[in-house]
Protein backbone atom coordinates (compact mmCIF):
# COMPACT_ATOMS: atom_id res chain seq x y z
CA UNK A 1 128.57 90.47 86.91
CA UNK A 2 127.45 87.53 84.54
CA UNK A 3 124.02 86.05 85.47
CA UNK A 4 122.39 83.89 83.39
CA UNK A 5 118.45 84.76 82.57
CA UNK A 6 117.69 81.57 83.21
CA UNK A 7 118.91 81.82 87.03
CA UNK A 8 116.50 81.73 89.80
CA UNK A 9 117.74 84.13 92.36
CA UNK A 10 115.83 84.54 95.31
CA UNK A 11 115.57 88.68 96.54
CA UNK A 12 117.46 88.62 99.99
CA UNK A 13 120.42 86.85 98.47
CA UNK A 14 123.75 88.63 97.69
CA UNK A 15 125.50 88.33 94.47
CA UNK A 16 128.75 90.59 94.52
CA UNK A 17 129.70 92.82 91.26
CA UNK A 18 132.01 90.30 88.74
CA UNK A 19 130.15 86.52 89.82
CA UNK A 20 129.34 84.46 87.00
CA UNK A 21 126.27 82.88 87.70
CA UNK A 22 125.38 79.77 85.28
CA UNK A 23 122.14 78.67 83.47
CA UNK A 24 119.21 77.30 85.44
CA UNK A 25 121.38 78.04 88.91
CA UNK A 26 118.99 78.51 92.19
CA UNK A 27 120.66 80.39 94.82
CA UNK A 28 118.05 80.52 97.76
CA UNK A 29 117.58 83.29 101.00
CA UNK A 30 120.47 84.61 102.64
CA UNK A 31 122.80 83.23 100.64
CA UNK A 32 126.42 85.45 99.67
CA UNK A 33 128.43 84.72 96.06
CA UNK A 34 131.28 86.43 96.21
CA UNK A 35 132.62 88.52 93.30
CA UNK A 36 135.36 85.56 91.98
CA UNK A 37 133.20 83.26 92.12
CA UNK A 38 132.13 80.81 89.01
CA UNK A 39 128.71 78.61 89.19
CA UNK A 40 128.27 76.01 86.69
CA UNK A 41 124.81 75.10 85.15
CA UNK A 42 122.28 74.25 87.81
CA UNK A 43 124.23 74.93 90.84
CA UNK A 44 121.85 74.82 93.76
CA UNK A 45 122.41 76.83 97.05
CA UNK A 46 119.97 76.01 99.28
CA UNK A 47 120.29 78.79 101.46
CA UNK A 48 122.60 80.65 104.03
CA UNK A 49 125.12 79.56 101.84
CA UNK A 50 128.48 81.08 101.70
CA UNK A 51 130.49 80.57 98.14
CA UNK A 52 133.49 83.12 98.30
CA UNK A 53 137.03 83.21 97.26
CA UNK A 54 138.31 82.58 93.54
CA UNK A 55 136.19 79.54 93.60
CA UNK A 56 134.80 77.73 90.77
CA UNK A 57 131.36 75.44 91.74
CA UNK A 58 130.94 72.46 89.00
CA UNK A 59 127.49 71.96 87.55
CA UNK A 60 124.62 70.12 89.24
CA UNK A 61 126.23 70.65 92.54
CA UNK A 62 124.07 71.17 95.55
CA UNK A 63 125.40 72.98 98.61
CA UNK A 64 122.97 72.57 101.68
CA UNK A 65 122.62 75.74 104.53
CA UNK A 66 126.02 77.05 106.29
CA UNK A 67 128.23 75.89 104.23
CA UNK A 68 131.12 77.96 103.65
CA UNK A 69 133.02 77.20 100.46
CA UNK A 70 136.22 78.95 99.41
CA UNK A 71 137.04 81.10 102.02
CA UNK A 72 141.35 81.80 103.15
CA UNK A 73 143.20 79.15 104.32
CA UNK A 74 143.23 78.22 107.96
CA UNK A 75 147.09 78.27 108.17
CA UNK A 76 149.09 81.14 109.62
CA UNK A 77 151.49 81.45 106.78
CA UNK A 78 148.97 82.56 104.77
CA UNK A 79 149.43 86.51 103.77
CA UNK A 80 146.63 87.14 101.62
CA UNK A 81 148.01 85.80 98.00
CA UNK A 82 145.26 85.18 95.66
CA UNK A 83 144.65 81.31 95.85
CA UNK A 84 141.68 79.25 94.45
CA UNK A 85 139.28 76.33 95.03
CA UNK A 86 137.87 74.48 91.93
CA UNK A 87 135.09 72.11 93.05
CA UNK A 88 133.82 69.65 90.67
CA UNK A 89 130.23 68.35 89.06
CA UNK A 90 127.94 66.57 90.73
CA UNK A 91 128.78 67.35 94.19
CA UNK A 92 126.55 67.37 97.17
CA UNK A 93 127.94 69.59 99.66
CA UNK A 94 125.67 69.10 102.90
CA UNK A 95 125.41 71.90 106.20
CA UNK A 96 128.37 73.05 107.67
CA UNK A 97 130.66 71.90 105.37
CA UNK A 98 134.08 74.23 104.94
CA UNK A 99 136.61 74.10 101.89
CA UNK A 100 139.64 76.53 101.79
CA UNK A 101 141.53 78.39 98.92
CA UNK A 102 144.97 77.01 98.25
CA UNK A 103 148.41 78.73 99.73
CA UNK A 104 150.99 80.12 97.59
CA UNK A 105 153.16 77.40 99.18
CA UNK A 106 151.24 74.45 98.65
CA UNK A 107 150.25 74.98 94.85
CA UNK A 108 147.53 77.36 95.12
CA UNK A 109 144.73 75.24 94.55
CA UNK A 110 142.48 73.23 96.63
CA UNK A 111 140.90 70.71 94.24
CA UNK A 112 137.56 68.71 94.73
CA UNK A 113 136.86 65.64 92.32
CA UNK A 114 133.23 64.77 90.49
CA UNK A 115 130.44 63.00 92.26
CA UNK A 116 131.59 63.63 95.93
CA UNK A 117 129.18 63.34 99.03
CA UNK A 118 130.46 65.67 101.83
CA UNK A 119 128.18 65.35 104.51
CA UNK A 120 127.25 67.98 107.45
CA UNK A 121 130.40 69.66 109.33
CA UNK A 122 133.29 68.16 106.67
CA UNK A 123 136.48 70.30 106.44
CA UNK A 124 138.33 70.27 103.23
CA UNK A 125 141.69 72.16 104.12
CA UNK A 126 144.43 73.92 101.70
CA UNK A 127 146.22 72.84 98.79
CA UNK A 128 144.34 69.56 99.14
CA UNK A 129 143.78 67.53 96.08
CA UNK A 130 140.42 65.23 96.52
CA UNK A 131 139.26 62.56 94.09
CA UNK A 132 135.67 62.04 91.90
CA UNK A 133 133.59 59.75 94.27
CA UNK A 134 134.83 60.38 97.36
CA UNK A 135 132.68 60.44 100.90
CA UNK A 136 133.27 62.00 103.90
CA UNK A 137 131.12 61.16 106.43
CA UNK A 138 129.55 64.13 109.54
CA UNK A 139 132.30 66.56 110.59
CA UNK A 140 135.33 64.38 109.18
CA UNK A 141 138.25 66.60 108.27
CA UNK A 142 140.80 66.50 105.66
CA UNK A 143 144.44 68.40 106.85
CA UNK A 144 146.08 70.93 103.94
CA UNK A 145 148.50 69.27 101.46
CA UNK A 146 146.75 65.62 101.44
CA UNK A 147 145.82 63.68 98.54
CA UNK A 148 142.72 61.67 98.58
CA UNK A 149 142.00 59.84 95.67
CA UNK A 150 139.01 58.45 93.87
CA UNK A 151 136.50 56.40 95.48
CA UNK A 152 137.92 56.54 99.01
CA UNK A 153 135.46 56.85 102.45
CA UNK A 154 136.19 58.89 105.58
CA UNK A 155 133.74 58.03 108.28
CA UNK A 156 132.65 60.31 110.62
CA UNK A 157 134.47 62.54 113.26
CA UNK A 158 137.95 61.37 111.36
CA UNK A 159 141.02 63.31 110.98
CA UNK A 160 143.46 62.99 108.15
CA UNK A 161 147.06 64.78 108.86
CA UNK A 162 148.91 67.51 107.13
CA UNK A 163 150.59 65.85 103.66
CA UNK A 164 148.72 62.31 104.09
CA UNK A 165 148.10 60.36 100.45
CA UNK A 166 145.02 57.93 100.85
CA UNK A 167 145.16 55.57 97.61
CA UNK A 168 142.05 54.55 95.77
CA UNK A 169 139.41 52.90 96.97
CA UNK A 170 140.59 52.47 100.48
CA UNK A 171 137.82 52.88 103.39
CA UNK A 172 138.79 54.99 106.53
CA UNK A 173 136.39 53.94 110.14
CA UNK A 174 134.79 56.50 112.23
CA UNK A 175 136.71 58.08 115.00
CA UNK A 176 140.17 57.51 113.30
CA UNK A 177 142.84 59.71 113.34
CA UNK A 178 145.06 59.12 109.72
CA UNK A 179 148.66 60.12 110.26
CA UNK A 180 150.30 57.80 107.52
CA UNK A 181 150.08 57.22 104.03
CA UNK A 182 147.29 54.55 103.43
CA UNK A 183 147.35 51.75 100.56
CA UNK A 184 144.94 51.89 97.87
CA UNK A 185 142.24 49.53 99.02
CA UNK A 186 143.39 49.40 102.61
CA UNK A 187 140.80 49.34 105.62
CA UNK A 188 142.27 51.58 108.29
CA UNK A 189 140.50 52.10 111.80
CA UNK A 190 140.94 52.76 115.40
CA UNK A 191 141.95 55.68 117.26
CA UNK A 192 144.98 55.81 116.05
CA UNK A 193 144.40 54.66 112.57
CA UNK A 194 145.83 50.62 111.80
CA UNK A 195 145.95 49.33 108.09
CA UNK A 196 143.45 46.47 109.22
CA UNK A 197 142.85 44.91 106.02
CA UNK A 198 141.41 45.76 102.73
CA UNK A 199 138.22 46.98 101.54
CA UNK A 200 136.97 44.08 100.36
CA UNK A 201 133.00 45.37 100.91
CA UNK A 202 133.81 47.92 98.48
CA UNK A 203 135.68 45.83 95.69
CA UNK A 204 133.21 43.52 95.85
CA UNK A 205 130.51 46.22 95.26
CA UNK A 206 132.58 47.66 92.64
CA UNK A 207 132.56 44.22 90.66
CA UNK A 208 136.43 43.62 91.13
CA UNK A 209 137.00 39.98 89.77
CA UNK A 210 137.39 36.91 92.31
CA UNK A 211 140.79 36.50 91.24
CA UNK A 212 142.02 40.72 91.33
CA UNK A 213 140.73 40.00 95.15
CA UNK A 214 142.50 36.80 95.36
CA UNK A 215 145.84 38.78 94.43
CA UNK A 216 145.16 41.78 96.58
CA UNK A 217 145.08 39.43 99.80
CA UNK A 218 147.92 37.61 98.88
CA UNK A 219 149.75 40.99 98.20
CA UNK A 220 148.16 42.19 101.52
CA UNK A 221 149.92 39.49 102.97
CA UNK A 222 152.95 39.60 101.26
CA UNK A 223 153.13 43.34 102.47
CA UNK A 224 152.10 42.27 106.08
CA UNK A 225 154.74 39.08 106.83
CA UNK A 226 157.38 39.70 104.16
CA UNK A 227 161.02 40.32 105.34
CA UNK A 228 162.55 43.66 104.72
CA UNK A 229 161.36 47.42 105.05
CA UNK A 230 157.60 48.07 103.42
CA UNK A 231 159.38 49.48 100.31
CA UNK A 232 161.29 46.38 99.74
CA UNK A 233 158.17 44.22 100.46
CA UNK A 234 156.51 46.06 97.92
CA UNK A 235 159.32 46.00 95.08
CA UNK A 236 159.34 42.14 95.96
CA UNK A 237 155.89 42.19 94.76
CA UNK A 238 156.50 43.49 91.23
CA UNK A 239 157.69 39.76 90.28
CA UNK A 240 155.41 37.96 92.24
CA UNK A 241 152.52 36.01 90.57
CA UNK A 242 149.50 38.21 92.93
CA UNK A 243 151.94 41.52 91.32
CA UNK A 244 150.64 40.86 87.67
CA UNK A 245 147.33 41.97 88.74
CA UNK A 246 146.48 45.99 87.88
CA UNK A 247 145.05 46.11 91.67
CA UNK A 248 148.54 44.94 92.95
CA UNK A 249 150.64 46.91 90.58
CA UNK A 250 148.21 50.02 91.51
CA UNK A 251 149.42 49.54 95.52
CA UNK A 252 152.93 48.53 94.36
CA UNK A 253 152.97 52.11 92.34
CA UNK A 254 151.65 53.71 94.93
CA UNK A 255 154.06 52.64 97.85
CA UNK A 256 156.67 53.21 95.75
CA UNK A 257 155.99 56.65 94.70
CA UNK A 258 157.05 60.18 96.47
CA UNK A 259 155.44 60.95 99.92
CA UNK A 260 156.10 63.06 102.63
CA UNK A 261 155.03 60.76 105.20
CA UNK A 262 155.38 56.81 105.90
CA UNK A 263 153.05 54.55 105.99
CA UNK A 264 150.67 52.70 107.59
CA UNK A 265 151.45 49.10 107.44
CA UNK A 266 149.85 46.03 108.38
CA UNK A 267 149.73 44.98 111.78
């Protein structure tokens, strides 16, 4: 065991033989840090925290009461290989929130980004590989396998399938179910999630030029009205005038790249 003098430790928390407990950490009441477990500089558990698993917690993270990061995967193929979570900096990890080890199968590692907000009841399955900035709003969930990337939003009570790649920046409504590959920038909602649009609220709040939006609605409707399969719409794109723009190319990159699913497309 590895705890830093500087840690504030309250008495009824348990901190198993071989945890390396960083500088200036607080770990409140009730809390249990299992023995693989890494927490960077000023890691706060709040209490009735859970941290188990070959996990590693990034500095300045927060992690609010009930959470329960790094335990097995929820997936019956799972036979006890040793698998790992690595959480980034920054994060603020509110009640209830789960995140699962990796499977052998999928990689091995669960992966959470810099700066995230997860708020109360969020899910973070296996082998999934989440970006810096991202939100996910009460009790969404996030299926093993997918790849969420920086800077999207998942509102609340929404599901994102098994294998599902959700491209920068895109914005996902409350109460959707994600079964397809979503655009980088798209605006999916409804029950069964519909590319809707693009996240124009956010690119505007980001500072995106007038004319890098310009080009990502005439892409959008390029993508939307343009003859051919969605791949072919896409590679069409690459010579048009709206495709010299790094927000376009990003999409036209991304549609063209390996998935295991298909996509969402416009409606």
């Amino acid at each position: 065991m590895a705890i830093d003098p500087s840690a504030v430790i309250h008495p009824s928390a348990v901190i198993e033989e071989g945890a390396v407990i960083g500088p200036d950490c607080h770990i409140g009441p009730f809390c249990v840090v299992g023995p693989e477990v890494t927490l960077g500089a000023r890691v706060a558990l709040k209490s009735h925290v859970v941290v188990t698993g070959w996990t590693d917690l990034g500095e300045d993270s927060v992690v609010f009461p009930f959470a329960n990061i790094g335990d097995v995967p929820q997936d019956l193929k799972y036979g006890g290989e040793r698998t790992r979570l690595i959480v980034g900096k920054r994060n603020r990890i509110r009640e209830g929130v789960t995140m699962n080890t990796g499977t052998e199968g999928g990689g091995g590692i669960t992966r959470v980004g810099d700066d995230g907000l997860f708020m109360a009841g969020a899910h973070v399955a296996h082998d999934a590989q989440v970006g810096d900035r991202v939100i996910m709003a009460n009790n969404a969930a996030v299926a093993g396998h997918c790849i969420i990337s920086d800077d999207v939003i998942i509102g609340g009570l929404s599901g994102v399938h098994q294998f599902v790649r959700i491209g920068r920046g895109a914005i996902i409504g409350a109460v959707t179910m994600v079964t397809h590959d979503v655009i980088p920038y798209g605006l999916v909602q409804g029950p069964r999630g519909g590319l809707d649009g693009l996240n124009l609220v956010g690119l505007k709040r980001r500072g995106v030029a007038r004319e890098d939006i310009m080009a990502l609605r005439a892409a959008f409707q390029a993508l939307a009205q343009g003859e051919g399969a969605f791949q072919d719409r896409a590679r069409r794109l690459q010579d048009d005038e709206a495709g010299q723009s790094p927000y376009v190319r990003e999409i036209v990159s991304f549609v063209l790249g390996e998935s295991d699913r298909s996509f969402l497309t416009p409606g």
